[in-house]
Each structure stands twice: as C-alpha cells, then as structure tokens.
PDB file of N, CA and C in Angstrom:
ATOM      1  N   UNK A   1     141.429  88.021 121.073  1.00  0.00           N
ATOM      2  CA  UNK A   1     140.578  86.845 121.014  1.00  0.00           C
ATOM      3  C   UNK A   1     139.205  87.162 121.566  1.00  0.00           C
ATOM      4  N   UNK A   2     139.094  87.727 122.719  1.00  0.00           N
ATOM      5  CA  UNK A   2     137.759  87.819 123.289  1.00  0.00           C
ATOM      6  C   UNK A   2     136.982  89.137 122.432  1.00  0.00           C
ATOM      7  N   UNK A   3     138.089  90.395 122.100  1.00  0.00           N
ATOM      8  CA  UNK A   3     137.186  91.533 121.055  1.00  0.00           C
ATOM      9  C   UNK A   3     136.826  90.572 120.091  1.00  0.00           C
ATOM     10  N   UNK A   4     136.953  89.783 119.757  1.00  0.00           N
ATOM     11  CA  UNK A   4     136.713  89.037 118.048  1.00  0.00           C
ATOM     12  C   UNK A   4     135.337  88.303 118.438  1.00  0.00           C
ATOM     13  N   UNK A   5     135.426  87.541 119.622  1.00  0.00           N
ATOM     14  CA  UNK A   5     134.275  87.416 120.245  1.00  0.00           C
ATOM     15  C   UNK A   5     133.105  87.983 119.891  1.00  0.00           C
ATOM     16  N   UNK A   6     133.156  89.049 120.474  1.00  0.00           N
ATOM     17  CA  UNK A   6     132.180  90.032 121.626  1.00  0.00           C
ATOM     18  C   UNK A   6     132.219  90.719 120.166  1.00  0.00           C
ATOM     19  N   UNK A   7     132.630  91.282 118.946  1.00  0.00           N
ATOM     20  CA  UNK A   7     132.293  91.518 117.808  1.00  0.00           C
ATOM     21  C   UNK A   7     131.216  90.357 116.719  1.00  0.00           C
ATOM     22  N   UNK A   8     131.647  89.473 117.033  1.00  0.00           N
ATOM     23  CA  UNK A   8     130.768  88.137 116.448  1.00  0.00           C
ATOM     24  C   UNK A   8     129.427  88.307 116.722  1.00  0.00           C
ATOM     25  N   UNK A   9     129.294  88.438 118.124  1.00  0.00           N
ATOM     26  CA  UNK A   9     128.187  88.060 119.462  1.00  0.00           C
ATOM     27  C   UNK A   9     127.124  89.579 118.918  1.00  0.00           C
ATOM     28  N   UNK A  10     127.695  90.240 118.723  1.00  0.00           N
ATOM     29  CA  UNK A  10     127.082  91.715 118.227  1.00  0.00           C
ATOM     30  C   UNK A  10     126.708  91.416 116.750  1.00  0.00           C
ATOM     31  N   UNK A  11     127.617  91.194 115.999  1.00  0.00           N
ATOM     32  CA  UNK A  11     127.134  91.225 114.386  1.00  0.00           C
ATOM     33  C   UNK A  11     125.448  90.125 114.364  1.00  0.00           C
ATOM     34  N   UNK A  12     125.380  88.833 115.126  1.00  0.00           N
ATOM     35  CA  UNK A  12     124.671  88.045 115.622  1.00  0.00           C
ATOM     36  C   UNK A  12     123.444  88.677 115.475  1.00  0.00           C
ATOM     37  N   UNK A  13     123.430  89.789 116.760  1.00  0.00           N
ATOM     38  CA  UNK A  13     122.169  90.622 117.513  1.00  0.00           C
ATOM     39  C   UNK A  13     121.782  91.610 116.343  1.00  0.00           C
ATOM     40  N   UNK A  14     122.507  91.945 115.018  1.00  0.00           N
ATOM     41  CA  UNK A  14     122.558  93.260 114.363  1.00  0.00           C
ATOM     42  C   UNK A  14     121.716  92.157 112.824  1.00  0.00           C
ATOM     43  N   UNK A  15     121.291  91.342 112.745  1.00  0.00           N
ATOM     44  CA  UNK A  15     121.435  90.725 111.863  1.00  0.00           C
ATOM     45  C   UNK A  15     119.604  90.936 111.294  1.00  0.00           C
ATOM     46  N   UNK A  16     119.248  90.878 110.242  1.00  0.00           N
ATOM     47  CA  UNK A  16     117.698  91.207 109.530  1.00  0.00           C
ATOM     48  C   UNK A  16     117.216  89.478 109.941  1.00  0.00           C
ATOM     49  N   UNK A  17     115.959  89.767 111.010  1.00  0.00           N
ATOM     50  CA  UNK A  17     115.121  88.650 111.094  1.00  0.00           C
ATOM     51  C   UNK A  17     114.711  87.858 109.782  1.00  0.00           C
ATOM     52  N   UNK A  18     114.472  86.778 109.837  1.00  0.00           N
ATOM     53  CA  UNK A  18     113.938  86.415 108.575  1.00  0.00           C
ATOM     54  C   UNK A  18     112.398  86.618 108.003  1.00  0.00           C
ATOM     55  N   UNK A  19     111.595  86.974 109.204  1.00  0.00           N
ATOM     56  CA  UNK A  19     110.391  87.067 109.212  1.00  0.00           C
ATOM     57  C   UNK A  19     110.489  88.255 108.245  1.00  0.00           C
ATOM     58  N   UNK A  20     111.255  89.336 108.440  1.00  0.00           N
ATOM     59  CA  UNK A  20     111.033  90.909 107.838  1.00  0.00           C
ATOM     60  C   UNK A  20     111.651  90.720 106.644  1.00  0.00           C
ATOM     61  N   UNK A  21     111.879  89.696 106.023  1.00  0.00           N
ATOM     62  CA  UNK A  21     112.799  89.880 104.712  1.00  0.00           C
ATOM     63  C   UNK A  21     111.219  90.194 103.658  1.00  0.00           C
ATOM     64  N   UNK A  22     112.132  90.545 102.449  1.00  0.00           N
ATOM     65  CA  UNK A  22     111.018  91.622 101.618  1.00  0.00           C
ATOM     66  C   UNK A  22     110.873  90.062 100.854  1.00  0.00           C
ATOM     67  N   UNK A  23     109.792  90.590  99.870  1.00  0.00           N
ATOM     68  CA  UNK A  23     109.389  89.335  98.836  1.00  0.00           C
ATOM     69  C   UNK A  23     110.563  89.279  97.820  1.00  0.00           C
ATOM     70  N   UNK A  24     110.900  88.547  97.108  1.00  0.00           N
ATOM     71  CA  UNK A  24     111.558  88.640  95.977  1.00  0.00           C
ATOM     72  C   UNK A  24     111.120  88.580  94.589  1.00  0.00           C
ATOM     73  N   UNK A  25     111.138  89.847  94.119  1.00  0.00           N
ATOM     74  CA  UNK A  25     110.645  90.095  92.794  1.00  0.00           C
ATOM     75  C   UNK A  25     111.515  89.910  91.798  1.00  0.00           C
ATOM     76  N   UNK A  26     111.852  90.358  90.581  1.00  0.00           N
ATOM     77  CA  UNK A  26     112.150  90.104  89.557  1.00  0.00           C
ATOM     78  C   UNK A  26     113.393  91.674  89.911  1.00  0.00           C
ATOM     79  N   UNK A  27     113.205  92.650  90.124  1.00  0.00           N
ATOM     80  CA  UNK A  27     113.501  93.868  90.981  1.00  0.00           C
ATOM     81  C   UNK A  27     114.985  93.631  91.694  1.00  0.00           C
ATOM     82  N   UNK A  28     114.449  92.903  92.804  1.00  0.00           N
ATOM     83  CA  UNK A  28     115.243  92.688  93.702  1.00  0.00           C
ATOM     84  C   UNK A  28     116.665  91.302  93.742  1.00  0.00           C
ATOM     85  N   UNK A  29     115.598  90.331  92.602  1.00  0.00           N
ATOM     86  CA  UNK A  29     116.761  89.309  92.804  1.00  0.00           C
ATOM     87  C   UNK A  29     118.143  89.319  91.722  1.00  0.00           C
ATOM     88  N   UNK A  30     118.574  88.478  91.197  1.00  0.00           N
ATOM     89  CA  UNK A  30     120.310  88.424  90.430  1.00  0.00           C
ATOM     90  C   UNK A  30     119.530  89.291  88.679  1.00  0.00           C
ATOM     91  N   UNK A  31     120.406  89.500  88.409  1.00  0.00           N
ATOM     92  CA  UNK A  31     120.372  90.556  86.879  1.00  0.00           C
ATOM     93  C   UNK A  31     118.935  89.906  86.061  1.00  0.00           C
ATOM     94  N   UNK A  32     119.760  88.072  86.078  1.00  0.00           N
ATOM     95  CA  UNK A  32     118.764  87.453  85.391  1.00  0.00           C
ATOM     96  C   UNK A  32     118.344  86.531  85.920  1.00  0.00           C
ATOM     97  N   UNK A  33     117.375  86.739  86.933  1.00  0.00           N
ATOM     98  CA  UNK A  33     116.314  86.628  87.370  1.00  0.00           C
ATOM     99  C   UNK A  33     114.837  86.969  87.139  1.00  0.00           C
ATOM    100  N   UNK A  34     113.951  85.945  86.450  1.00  0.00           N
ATOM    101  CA  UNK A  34     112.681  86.092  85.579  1.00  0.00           C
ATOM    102  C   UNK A  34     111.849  84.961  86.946  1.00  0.00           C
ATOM    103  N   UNK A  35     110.912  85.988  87.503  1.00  0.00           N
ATOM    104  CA  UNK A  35     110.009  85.351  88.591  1.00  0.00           C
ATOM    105  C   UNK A  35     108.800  85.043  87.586  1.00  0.00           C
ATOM    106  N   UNK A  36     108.011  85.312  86.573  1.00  0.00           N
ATOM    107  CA  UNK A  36     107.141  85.183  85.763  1.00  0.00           C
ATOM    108  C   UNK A  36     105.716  85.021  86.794  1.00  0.00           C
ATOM    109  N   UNK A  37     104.794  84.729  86.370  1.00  0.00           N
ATOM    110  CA  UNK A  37     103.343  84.934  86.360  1.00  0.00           C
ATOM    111  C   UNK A  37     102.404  83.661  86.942  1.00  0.00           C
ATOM    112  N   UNK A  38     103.453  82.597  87.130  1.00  0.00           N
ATOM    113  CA  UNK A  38     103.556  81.272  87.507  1.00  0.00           C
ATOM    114  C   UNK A  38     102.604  80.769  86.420  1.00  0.00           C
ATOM    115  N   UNK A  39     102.915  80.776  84.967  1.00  0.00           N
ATOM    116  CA  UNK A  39     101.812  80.088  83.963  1.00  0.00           C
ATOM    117  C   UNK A  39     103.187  79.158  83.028  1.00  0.00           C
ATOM    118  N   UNK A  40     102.477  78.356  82.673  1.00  0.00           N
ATOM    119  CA  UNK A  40     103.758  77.568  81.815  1.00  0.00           C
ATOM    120  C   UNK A  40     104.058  78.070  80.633  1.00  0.00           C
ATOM    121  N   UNK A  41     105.442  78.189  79.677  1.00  0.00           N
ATOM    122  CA  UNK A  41     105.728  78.772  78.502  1.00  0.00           C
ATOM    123  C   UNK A  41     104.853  77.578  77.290  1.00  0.00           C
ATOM    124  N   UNK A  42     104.431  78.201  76.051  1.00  0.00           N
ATOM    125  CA  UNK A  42     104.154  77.515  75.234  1.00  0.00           C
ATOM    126  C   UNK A  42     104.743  76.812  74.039  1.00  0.00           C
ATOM    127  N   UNK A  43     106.006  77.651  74.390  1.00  0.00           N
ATOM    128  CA  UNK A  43     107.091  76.921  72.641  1.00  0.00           C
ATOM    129  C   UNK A  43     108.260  77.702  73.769  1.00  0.00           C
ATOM    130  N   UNK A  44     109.162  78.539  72.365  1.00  0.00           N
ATOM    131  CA  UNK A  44     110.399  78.425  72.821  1.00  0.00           C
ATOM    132  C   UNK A  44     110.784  80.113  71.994  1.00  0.00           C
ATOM    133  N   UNK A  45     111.653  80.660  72.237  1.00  0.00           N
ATOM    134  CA  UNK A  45     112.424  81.899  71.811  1.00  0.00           C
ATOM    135  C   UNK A  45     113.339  81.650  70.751  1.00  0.00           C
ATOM    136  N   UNK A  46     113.276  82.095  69.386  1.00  0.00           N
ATOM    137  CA  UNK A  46     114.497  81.790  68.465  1.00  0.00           C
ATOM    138  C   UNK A  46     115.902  82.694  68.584  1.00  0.00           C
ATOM    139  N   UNK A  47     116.774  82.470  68.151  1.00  0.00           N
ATOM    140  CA  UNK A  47     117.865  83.026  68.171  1.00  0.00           C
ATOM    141  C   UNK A  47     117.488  84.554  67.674  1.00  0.00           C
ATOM    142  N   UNK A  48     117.195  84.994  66.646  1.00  0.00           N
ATOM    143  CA  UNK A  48     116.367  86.082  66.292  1.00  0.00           C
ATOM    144  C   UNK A  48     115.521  86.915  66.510  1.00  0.00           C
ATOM    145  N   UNK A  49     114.567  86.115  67.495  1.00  0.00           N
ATOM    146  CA  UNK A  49     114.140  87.141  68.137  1.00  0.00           C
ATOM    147  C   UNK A  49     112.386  86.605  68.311  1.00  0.00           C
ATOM    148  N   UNK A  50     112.433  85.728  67.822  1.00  0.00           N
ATOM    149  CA  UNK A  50     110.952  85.380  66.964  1.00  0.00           C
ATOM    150  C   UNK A  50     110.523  84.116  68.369  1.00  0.00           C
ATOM    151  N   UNK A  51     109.155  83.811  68.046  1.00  0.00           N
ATOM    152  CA  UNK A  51     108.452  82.687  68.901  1.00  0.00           C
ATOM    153  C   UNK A  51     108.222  81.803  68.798  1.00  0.00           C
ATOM    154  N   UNK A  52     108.572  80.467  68.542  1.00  0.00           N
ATOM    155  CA  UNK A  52     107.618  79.350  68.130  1.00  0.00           C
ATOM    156  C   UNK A  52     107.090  78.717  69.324  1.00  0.00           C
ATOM    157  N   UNK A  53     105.609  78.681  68.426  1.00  0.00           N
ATOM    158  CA  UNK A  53     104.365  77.563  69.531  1.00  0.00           C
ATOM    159  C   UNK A  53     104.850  76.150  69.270  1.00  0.00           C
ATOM    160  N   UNK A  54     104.968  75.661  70.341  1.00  0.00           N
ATOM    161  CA  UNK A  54     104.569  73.977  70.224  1.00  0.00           C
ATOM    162  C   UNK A  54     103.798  73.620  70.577  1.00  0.00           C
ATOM    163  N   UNK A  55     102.733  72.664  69.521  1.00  0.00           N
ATOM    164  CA  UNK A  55     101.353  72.355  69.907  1.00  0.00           C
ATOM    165  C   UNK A  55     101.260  71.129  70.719  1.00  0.00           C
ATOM    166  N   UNK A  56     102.441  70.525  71.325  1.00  0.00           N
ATOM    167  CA  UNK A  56     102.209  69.661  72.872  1.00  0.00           C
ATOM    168  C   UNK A  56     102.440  70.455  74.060  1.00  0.00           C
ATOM    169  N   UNK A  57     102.527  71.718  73.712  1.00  0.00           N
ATOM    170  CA  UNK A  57     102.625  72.315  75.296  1.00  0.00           C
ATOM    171  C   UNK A  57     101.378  73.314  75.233  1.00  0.00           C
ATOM    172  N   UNK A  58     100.595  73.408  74.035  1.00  0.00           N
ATOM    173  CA  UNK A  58      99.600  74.075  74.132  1.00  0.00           C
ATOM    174  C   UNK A  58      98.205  73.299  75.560  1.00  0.00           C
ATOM    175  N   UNK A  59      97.376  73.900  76.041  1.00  0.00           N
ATOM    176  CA  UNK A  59      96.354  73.634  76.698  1.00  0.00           C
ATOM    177  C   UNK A  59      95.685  72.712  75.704  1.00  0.00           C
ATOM    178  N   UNK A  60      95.229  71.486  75.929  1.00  0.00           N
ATOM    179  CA  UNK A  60      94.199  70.787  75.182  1.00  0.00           C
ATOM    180  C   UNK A  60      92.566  70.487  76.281  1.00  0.00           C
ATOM    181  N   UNK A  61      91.754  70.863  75.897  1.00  0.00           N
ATOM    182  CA  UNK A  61      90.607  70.652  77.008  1.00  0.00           C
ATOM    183  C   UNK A  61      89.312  70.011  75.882  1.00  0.00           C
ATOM    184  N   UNK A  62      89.288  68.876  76.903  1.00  0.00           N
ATOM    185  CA  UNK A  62      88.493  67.590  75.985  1.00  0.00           C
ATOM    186  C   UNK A  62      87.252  68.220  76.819  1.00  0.00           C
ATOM    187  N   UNK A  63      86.016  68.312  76.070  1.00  0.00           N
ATOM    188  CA  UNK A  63      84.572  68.656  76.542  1.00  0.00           C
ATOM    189  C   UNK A  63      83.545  67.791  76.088  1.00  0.00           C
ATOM    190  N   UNK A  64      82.843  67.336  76.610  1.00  0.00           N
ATOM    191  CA  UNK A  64      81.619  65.919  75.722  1.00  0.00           C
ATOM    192  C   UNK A  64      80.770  66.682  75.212  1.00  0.00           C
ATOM    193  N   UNK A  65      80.250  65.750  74.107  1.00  0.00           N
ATOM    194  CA  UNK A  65      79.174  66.271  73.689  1.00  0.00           C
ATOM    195  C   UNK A  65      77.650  67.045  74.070  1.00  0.00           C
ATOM    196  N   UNK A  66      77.539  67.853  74.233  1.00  0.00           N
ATOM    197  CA  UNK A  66      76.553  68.305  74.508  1.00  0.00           C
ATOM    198  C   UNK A  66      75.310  68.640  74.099  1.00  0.00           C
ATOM    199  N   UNK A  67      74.665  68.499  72.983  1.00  0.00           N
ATOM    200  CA  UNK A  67      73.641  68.246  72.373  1.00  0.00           C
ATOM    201  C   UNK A  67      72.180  68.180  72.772  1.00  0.00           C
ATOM    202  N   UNK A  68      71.903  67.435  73.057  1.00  0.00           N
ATOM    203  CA  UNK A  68      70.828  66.401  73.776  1.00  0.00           C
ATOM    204  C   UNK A  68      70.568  67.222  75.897  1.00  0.00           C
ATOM    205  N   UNK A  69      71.681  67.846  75.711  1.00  0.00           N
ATOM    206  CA  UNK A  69      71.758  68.429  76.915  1.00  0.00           C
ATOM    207  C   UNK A  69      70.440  69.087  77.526  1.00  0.00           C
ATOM    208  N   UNK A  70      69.935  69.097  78.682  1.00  0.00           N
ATOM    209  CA  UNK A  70      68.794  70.407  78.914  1.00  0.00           C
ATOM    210  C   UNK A  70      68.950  71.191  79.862  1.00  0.00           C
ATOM    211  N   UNK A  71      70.330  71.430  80.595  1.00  0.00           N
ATOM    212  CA  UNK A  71      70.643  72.284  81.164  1.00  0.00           C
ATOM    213  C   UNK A  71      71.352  73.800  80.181  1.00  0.00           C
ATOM    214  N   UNK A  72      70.970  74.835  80.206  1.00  0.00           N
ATOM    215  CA  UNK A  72      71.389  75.937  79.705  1.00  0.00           C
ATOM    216  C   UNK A  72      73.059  76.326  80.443  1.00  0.00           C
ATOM    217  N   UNK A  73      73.534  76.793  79.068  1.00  0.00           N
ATOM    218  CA  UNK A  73      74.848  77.333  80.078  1.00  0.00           C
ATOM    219  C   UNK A  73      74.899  79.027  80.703  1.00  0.00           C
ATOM    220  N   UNK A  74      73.632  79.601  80.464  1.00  0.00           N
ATOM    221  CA  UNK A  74      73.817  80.417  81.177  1.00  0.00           C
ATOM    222  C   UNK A  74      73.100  80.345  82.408  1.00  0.00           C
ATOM    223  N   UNK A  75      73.460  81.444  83.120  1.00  0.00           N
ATOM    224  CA  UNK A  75      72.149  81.205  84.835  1.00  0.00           C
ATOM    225  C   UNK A  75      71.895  82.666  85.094  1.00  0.00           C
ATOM    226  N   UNK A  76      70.807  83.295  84.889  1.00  0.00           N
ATOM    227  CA  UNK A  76      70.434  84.705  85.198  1.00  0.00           C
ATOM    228  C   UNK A  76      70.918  85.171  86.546  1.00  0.00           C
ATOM    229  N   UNK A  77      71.020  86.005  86.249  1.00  0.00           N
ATOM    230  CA  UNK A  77      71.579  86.824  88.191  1.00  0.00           C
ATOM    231  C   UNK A  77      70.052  87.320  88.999  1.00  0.00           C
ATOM    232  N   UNK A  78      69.226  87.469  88.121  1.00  0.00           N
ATOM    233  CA  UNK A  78      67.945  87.867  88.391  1.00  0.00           C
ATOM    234  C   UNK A  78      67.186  86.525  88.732  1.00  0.00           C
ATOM    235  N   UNK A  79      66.881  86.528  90.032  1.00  0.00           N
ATOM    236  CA  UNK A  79      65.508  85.279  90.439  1.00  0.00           C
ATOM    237  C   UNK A  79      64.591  85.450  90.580  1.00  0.00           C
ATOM    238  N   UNK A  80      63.351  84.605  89.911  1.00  0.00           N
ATOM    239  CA  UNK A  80      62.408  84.567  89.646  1.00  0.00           C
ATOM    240  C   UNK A  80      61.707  83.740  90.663  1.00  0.00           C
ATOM    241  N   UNK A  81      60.804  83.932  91.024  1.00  0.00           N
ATOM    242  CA  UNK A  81      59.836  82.281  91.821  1.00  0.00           C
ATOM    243  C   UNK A  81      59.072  81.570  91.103  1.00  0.00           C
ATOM    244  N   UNK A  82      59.682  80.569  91.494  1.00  0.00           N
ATOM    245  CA  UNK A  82      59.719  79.067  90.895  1.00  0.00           C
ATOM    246  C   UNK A  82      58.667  78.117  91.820  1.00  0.00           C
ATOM    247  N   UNK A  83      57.518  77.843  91.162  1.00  0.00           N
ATOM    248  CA  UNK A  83      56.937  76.062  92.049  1.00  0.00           C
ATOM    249  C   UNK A  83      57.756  75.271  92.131  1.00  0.00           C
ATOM    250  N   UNK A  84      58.320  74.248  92.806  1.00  0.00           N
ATOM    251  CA  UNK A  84      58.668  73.380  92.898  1.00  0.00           C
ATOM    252  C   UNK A  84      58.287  72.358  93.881  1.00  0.00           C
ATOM    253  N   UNK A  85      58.471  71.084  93.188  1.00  0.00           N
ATOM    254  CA  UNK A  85      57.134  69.963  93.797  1.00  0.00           C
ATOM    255  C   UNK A  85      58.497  68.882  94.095  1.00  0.00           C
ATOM    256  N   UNK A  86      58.961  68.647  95.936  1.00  0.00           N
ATOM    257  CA  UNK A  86      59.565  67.512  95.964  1.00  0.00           C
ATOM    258  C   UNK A  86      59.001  66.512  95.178  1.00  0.00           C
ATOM    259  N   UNK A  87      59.488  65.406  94.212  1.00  0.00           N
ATOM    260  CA  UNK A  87      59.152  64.310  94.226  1.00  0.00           C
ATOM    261  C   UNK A  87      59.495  62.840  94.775  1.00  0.00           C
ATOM    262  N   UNK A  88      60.438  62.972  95.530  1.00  0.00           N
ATOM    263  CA  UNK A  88      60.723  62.085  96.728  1.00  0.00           C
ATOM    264  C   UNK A  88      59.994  62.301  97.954  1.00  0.00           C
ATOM    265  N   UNK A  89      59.638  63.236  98.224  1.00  0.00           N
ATOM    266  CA  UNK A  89      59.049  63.790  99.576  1.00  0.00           C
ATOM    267  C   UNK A  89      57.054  63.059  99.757  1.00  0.00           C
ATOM    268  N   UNK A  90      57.102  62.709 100.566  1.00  0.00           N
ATOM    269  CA  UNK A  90      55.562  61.680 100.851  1.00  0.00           C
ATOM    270  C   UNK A  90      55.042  62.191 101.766  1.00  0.00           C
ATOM    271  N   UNK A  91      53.687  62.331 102.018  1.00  0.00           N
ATOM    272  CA  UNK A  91      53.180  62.865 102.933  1.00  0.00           C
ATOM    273  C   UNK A  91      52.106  61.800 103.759  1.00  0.00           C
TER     274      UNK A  91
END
C-alpha cells in the first residue's frame, strides 16, 4: 500500500510541465489530423477526387464608386516638399 504510494508521488514529480509541451502540428497530432493555414475552405472535395467552388463561400468585397474621387491610390515612397497653408489656423 504505501510502495503504491510513494510510486504515484514519484510518477507525479516525473511528469512533462505543461509550459514545455511542443506546439501541435499536423506532424505531431492523430493520423488525421489537418491543422490548415487558419483560412476558410471554399466549396467542397468530390468523391473522385475533383473540387467544387461554391460561390456563397467565396469572398464577396463591396467597394463604392470611385470616380469623381481625387485622392490617387497610389502614395510614392519618395517625399517631396510640399507648401502647405493651414486654413483653419488665424493669426
């Protein structure tokens, strides 16, 4: 009774902290275990082998019109000096 103990009390002290446990990859965890890329799937896998998209799980990104706009979408990496005149600012 008390070796069964004092074997317990040891296995206890012998045991992997949790802090030191490794990451779990795709590697390390059950056969089929798929950790992926954390991005969402877009359709589905056929029996065959093949892919289908479904176009409600595709990304949809609504953008307004831009036209009339006068901001440019690019921005040079190179700066130039510029005047610029507060027009709120009063003296």
């Amino acid at each position: 009774m008390a070796l069964g103990l004092l074997l317990g009390i040891a296995r206890a002290y012998r045991r992997k902290r949790t802090s030191s446990l490794n990451i779990l990859t795709s590697k390390t965890g059950p056969r089929d275990y798929y950790k992926g890329k954390n991005c969402k799937p877009t359709g589905f896998h056929t029996r065959k082998g093949g892919y289908v998209v479904v176009q409600e799980k595709l990304p949809n990104y609504v953008v307004p019109d831009l036209t009339d706009f006068k901001l440019k979408p690019y921005v040079s990496q190179v700066a130039i000096n510029a005047n610029t005149t507060d027009a709120g600012a009063s003296k």
